[in-house]
ModelCIF file with pLDDT and N, C-alpha, C, O atoms, coordinates in Angstrom:
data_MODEL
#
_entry.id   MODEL 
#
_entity.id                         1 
_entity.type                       polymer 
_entity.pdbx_number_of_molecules   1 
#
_entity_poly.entity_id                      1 
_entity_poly.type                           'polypeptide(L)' 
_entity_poly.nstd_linkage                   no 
_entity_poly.nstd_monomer                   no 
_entity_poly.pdbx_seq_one_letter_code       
;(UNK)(UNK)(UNK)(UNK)(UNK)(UNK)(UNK)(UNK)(UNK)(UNK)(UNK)(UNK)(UNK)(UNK)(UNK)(UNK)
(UNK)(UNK)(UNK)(UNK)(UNK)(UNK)(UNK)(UNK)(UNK)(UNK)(UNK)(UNK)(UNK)(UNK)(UNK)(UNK)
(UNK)(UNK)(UNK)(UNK)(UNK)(UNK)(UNK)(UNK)(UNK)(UNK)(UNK)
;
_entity_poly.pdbx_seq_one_letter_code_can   XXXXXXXXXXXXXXXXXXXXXXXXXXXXXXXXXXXXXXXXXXX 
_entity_poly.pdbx_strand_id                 A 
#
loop_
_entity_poly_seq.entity_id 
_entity_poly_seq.num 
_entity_poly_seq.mon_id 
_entity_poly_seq.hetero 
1 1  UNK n 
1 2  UNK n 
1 3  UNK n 
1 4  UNK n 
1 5  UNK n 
1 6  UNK n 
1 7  UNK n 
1 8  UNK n 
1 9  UNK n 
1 10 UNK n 
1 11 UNK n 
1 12 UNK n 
1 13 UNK n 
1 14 UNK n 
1 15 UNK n 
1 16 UNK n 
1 17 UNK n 
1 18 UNK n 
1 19 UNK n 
1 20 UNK n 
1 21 UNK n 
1 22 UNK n 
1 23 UNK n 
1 24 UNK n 
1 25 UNK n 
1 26 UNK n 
1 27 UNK n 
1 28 UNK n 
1 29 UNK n 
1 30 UNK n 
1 31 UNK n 
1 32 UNK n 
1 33 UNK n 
1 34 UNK n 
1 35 UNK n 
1 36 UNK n 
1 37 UNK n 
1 38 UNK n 
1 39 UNK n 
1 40 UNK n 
1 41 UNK n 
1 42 UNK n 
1 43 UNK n 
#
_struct_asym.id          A 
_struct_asym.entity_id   1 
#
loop_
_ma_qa_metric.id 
_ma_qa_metric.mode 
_ma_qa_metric.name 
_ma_qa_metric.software_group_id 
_ma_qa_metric.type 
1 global pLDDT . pLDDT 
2 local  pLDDT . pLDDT 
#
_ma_qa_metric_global.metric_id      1 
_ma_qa_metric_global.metric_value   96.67 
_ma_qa_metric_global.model_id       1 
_ma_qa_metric_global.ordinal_id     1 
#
loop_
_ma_qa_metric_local.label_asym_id 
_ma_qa_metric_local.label_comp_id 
_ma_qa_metric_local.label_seq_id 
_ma_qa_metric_local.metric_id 
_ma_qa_metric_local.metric_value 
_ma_qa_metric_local.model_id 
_ma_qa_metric_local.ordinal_id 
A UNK 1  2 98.00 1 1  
A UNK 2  2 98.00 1 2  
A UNK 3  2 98.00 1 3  
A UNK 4  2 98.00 1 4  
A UNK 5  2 98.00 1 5  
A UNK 6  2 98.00 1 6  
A UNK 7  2 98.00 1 7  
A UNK 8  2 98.00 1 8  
A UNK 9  2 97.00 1 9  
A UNK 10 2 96.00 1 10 
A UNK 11 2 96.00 1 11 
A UNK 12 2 97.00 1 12 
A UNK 13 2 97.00 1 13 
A UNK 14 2 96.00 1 14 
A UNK 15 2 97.00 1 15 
A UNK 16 2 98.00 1 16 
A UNK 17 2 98.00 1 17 
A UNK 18 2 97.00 1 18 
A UNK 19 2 97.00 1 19 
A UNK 20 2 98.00 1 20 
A UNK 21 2 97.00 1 21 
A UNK 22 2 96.00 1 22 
A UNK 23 2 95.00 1 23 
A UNK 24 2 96.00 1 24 
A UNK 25 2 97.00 1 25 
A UNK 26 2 98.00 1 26 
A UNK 27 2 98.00 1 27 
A UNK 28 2 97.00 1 28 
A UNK 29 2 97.00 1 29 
A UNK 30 2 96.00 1 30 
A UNK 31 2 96.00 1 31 
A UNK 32 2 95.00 1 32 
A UNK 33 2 94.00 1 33 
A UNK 34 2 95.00 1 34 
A UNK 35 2 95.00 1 35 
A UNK 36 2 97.00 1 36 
A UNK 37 2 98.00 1 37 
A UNK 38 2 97.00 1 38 
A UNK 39 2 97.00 1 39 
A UNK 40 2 96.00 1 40 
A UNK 41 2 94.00 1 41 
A UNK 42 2 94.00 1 42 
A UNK 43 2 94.00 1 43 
#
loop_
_atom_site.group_PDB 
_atom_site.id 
_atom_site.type_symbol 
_atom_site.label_atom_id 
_atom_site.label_alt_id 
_atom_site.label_comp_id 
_atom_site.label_asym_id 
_atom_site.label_entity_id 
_atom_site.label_seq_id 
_atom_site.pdbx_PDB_ins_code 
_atom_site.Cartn_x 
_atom_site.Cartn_y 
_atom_site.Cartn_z 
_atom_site.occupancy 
_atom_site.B_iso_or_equiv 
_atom_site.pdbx_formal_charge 
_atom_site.auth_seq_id 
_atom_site.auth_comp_id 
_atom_site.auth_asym_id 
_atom_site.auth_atom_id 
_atom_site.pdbx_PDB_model_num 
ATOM 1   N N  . UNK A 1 1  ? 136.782 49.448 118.270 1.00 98.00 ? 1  UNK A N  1 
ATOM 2   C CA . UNK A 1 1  ? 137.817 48.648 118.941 1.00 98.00 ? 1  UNK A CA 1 
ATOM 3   C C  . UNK A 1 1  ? 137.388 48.248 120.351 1.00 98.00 ? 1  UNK A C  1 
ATOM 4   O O  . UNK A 1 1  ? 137.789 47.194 120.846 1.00 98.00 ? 1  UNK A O  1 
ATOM 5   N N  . UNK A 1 2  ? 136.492 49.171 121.067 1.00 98.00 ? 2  UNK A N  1 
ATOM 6   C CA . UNK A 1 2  ? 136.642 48.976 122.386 1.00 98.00 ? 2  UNK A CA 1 
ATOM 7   C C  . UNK A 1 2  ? 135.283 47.893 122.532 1.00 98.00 ? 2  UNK A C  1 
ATOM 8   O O  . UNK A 1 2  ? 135.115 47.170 123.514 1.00 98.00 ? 2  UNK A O  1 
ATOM 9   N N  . UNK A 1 3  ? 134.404 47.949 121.392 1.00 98.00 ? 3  UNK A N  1 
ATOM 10  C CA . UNK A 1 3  ? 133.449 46.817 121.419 1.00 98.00 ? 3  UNK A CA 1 
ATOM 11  C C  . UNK A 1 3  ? 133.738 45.664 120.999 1.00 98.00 ? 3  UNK A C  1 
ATOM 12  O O  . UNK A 1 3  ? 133.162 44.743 121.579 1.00 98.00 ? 3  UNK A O  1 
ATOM 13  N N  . UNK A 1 4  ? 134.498 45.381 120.114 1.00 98.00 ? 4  UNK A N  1 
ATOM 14  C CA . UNK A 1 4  ? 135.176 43.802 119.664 1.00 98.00 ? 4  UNK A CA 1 
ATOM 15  C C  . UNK A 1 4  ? 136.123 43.823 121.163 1.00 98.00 ? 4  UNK A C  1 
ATOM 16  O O  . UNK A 1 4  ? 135.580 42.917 121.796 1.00 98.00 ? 4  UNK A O  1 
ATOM 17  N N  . UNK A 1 5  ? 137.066 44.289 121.911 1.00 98.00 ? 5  UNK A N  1 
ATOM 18  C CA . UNK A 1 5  ? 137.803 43.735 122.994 1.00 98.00 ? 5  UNK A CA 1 
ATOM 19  C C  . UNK A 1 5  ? 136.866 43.503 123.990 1.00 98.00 ? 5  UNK A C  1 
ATOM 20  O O  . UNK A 1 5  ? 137.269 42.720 124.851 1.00 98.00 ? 5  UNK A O  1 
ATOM 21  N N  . UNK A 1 6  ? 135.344 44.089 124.203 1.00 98.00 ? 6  UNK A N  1 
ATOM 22  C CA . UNK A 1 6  ? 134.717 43.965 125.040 1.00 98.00 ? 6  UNK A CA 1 
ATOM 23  C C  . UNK A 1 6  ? 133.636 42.665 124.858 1.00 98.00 ? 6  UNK A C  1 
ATOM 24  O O  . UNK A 1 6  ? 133.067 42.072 125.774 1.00 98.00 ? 6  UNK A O  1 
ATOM 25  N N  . UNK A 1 7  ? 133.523 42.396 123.370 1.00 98.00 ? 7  UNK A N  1 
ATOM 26  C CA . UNK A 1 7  ? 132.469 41.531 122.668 1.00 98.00 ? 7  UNK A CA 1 
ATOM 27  C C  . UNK A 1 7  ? 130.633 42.407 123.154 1.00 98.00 ? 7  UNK A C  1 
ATOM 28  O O  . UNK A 1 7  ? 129.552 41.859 123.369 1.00 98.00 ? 7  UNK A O  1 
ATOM 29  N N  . UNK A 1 8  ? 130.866 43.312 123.161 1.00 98.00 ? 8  UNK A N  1 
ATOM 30  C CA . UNK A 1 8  ? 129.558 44.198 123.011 1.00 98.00 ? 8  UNK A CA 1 
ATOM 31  C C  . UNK A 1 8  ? 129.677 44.706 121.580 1.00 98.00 ? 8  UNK A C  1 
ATOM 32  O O  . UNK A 1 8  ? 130.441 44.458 120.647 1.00 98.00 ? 8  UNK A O  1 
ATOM 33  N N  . UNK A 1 9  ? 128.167 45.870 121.842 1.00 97.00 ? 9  UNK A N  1 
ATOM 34  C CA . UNK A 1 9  ? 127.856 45.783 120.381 1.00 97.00 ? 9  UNK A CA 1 
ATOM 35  C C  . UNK A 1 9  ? 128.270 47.564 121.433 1.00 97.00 ? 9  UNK A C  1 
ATOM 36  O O  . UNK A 1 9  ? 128.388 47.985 122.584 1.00 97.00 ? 9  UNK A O  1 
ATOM 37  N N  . UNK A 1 10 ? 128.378 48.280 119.130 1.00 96.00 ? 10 UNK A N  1 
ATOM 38  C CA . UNK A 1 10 ? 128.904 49.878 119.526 1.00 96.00 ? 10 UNK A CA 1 
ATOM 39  C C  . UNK A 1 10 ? 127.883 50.584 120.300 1.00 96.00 ? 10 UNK A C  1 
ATOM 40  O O  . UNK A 1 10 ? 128.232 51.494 121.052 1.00 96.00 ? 10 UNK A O  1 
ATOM 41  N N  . UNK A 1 11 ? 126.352 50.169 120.160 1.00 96.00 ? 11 UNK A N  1 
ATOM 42  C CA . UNK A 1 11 ? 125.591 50.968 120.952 1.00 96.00 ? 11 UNK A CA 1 
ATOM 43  C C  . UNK A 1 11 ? 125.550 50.849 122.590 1.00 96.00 ? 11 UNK A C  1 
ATOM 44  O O  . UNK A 1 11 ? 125.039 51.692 123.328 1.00 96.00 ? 11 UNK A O  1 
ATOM 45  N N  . UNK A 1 12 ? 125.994 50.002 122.883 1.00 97.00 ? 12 UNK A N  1 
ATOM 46  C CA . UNK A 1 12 ? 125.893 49.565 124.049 1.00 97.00 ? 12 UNK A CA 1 
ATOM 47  C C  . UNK A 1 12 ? 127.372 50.177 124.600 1.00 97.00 ? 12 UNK A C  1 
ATOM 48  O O  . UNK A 1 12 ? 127.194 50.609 125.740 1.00 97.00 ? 12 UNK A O  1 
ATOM 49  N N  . UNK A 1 13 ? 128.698 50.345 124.185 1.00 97.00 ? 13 UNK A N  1 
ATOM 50  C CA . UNK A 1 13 ? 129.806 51.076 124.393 1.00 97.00 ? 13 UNK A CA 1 
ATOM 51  C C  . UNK A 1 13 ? 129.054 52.617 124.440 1.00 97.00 ? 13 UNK A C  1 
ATOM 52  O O  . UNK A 1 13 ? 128.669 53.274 125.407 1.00 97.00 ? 13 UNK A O  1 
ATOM 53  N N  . UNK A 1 14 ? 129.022 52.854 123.229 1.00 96.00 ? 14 UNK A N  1 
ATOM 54  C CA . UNK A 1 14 ? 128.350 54.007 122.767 1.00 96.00 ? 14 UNK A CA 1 
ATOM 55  C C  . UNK A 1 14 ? 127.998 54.967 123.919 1.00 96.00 ? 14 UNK A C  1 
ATOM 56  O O  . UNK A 1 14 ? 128.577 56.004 124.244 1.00 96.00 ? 14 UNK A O  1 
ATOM 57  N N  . UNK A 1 15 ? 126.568 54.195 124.633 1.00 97.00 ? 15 UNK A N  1 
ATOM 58  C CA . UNK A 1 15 ? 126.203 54.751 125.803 1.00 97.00 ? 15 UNK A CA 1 
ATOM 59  C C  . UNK A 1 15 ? 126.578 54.964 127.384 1.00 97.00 ? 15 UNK A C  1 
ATOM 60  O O  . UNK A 1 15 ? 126.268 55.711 128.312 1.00 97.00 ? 15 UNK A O  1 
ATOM 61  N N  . UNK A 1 16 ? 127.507 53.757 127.098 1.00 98.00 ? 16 UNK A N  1 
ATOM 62  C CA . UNK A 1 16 ? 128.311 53.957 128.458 1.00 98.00 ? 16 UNK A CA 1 
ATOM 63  C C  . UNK A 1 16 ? 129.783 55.064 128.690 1.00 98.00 ? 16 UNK A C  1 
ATOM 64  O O  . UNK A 1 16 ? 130.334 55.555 129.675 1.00 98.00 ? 16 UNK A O  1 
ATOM 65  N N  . UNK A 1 17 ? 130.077 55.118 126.785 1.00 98.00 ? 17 UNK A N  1 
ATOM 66  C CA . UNK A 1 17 ? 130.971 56.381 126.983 1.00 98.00 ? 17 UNK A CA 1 
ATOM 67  C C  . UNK A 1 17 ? 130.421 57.717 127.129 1.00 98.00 ? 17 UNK A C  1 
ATOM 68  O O  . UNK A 1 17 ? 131.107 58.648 127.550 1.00 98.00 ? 17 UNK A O  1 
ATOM 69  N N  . UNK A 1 18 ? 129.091 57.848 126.761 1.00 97.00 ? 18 UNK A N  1 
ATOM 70  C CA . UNK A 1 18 ? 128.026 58.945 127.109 1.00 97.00 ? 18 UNK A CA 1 
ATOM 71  C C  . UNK A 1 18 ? 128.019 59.345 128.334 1.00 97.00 ? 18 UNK A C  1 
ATOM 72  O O  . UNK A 1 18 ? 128.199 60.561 128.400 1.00 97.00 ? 18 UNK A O  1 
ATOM 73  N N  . UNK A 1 19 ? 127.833 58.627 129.752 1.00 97.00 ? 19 UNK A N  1 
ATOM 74  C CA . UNK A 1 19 ? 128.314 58.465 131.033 1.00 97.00 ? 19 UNK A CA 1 
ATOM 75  C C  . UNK A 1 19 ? 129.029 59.348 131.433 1.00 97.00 ? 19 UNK A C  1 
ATOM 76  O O  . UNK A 1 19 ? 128.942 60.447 131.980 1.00 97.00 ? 19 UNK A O  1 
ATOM 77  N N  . UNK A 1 20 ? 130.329 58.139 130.770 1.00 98.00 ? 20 UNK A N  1 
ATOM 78  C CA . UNK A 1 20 ? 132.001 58.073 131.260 1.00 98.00 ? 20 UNK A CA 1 
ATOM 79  C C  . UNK A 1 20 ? 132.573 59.661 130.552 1.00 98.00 ? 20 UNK A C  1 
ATOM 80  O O  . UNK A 1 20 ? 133.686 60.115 130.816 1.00 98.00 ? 20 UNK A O  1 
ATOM 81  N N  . UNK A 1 21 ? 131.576 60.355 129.632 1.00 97.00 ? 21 UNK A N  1 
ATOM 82  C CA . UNK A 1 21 ? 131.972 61.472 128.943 1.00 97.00 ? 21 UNK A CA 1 
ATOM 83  C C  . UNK A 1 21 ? 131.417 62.542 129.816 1.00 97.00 ? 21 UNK A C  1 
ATOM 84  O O  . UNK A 1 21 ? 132.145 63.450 130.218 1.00 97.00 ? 21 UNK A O  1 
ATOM 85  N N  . UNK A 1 22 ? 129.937 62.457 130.177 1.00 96.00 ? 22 UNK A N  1 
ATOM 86  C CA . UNK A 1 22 ? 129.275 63.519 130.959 1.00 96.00 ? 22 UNK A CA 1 
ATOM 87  C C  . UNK A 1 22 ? 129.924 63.531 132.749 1.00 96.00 ? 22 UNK A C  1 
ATOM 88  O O  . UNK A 1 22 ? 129.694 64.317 133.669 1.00 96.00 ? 22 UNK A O  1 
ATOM 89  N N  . UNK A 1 23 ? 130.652 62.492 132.688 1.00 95.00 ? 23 UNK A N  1 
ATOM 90  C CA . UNK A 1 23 ? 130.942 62.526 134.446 1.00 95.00 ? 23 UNK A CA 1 
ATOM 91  C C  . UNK A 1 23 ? 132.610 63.050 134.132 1.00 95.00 ? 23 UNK A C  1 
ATOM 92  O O  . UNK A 1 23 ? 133.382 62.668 135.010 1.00 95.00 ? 23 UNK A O  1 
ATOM 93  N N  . UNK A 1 24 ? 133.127 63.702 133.233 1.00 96.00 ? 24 UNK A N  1 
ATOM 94  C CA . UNK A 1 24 ? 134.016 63.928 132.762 1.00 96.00 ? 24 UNK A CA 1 
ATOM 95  C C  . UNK A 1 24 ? 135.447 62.839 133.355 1.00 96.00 ? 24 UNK A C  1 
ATOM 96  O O  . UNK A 1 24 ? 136.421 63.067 134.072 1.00 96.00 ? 24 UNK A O  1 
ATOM 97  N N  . UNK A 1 25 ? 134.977 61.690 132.672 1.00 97.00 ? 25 UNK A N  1 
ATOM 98  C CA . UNK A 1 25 ? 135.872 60.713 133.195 1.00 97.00 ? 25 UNK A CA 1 
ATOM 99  C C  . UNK A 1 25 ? 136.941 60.497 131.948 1.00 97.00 ? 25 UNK A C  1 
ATOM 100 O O  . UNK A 1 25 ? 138.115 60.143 132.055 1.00 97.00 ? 25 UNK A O  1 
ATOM 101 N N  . UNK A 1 26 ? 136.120 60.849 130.585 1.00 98.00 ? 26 UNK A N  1 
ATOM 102 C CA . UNK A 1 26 ? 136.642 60.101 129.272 1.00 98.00 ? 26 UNK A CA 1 
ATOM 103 C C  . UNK A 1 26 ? 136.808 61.694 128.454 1.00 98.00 ? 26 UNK A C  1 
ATOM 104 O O  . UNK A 1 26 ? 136.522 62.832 128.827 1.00 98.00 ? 26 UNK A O  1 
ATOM 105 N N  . UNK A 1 27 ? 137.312 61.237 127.382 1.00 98.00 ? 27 UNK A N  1 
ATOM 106 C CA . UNK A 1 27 ? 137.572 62.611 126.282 1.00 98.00 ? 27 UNK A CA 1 
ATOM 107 C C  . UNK A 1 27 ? 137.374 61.947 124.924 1.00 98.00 ? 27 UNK A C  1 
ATOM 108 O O  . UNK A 1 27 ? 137.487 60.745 124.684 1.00 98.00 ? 27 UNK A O  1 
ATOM 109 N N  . UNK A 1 28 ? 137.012 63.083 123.936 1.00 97.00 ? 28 UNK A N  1 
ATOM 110 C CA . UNK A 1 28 ? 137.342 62.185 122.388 1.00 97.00 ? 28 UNK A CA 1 
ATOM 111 C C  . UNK A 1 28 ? 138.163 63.451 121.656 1.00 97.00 ? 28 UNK A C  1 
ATOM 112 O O  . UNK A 1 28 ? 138.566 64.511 122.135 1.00 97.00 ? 28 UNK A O  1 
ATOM 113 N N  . UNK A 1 29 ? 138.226 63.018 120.582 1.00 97.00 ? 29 UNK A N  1 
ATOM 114 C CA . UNK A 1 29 ? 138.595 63.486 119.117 1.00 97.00 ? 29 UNK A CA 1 
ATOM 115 C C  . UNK A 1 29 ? 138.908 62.601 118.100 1.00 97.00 ? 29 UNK A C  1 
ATOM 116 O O  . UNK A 1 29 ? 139.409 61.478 118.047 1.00 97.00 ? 29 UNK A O  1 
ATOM 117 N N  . UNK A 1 30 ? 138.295 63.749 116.966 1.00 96.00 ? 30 UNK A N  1 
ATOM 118 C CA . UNK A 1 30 ? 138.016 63.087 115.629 1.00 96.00 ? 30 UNK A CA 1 
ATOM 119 C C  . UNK A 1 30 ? 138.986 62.892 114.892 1.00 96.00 ? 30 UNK A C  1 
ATOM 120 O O  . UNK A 1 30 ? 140.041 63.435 115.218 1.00 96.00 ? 30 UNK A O  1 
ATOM 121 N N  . UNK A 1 31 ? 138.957 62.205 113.877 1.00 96.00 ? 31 UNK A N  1 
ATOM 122 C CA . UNK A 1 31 ? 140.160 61.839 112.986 1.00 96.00 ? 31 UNK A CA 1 
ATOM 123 C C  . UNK A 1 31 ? 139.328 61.118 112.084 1.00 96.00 ? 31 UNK A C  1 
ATOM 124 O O  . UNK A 1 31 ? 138.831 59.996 112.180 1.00 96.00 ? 31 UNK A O  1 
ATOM 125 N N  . UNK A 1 32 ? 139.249 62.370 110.786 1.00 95.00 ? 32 UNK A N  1 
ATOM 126 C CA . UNK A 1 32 ? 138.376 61.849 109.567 1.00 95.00 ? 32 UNK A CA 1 
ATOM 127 C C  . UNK A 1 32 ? 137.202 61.583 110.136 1.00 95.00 ? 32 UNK A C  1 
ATOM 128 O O  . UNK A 1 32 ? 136.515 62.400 110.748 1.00 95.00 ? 32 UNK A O  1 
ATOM 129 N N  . UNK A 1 33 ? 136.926 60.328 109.927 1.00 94.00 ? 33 UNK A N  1 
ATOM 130 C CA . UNK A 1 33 ? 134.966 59.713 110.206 1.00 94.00 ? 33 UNK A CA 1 
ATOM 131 C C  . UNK A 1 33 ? 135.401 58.697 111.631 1.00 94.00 ? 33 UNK A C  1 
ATOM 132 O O  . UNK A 1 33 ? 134.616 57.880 112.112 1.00 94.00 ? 33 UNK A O  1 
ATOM 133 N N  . UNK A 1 34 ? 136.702 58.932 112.125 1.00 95.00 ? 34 UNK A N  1 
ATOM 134 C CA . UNK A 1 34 ? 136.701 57.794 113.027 1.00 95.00 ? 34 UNK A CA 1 
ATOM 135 C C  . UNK A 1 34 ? 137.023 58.733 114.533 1.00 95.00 ? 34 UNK A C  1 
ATOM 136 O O  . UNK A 1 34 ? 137.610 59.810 114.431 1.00 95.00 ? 34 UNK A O  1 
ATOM 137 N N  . UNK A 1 35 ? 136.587 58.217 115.881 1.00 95.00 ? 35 UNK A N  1 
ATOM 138 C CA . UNK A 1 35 ? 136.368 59.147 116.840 1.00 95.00 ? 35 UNK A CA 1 
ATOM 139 C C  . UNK A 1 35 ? 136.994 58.001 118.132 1.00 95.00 ? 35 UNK A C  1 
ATOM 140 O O  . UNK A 1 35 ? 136.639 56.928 118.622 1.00 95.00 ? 35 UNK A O  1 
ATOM 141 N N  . UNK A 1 36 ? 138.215 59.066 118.309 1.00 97.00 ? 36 UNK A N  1 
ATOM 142 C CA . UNK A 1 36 ? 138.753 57.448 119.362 1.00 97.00 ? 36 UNK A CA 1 
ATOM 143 C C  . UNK A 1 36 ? 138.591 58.677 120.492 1.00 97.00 ? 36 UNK A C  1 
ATOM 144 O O  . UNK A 1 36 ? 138.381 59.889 120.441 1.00 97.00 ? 36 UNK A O  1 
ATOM 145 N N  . UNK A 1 37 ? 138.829 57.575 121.647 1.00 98.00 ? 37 UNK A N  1 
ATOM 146 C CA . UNK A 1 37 ? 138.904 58.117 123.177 1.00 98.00 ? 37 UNK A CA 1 
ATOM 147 C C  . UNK A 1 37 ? 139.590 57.485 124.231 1.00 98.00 ? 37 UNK A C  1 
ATOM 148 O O  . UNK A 1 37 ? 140.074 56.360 124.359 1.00 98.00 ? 37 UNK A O  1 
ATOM 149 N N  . UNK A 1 38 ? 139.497 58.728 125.138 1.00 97.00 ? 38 UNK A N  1 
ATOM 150 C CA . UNK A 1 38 ? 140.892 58.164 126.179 1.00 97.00 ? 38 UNK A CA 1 
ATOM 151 C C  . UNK A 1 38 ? 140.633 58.961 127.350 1.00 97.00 ? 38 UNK A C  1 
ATOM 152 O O  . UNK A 1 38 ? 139.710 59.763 127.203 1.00 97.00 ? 38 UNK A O  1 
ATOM 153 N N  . UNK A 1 39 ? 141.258 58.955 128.585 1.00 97.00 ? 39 UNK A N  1 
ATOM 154 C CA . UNK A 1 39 ? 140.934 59.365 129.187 1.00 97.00 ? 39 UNK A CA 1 
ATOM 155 C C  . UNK A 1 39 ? 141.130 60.775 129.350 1.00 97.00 ? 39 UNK A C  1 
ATOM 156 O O  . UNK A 1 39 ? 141.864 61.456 128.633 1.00 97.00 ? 39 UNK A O  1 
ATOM 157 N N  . UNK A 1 40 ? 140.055 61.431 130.880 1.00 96.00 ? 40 UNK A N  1 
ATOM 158 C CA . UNK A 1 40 ? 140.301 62.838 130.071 1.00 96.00 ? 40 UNK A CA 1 
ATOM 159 C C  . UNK A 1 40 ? 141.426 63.175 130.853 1.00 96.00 ? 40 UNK A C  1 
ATOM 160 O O  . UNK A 1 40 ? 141.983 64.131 130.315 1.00 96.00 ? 40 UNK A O  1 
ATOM 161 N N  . UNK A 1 41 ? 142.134 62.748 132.093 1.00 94.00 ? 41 UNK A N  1 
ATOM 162 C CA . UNK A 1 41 ? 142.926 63.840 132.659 1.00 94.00 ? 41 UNK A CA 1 
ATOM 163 C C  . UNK A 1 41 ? 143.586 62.727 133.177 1.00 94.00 ? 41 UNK A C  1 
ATOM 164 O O  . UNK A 1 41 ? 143.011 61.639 133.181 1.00 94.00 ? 41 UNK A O  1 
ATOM 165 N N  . UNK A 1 42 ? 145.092 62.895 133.762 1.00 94.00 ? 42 UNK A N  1 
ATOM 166 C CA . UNK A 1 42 ? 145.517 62.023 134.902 1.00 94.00 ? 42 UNK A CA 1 
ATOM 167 C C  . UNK A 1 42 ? 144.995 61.691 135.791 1.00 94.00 ? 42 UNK A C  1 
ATOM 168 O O  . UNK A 1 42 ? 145.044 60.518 136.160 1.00 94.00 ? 42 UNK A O  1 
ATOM 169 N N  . UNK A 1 43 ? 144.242 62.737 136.500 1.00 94.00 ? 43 UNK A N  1 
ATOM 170 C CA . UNK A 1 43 ? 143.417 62.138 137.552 1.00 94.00 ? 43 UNK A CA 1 
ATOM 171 C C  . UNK A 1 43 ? 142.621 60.948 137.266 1.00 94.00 ? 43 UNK A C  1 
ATOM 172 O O  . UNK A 1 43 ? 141.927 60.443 138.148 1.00 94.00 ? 43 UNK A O  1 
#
């Protein structure tokens, strides 16, 4: 989803949620084979 609203491709999201995940900006969880994300905290 976040690559069709962005018109990038998933690898290129992919790696920037890698980032946005290690600078603990973002969060995920799974659901079945599909892996959405959001942010990790109010802050």
């Amino acid at each position: 989803d976040i690559a069709e609203l962005l018109g990038m491709t998933q690898s290129a999201i992919s790696h920037q949620l890698r980032v946005l995940k290690n600078g603990r900006l973002v969060k995920f969880r799974k659901e079945g084979k599909t892996v959405y994300y959001s942010l990790d905290d109010e802050h």
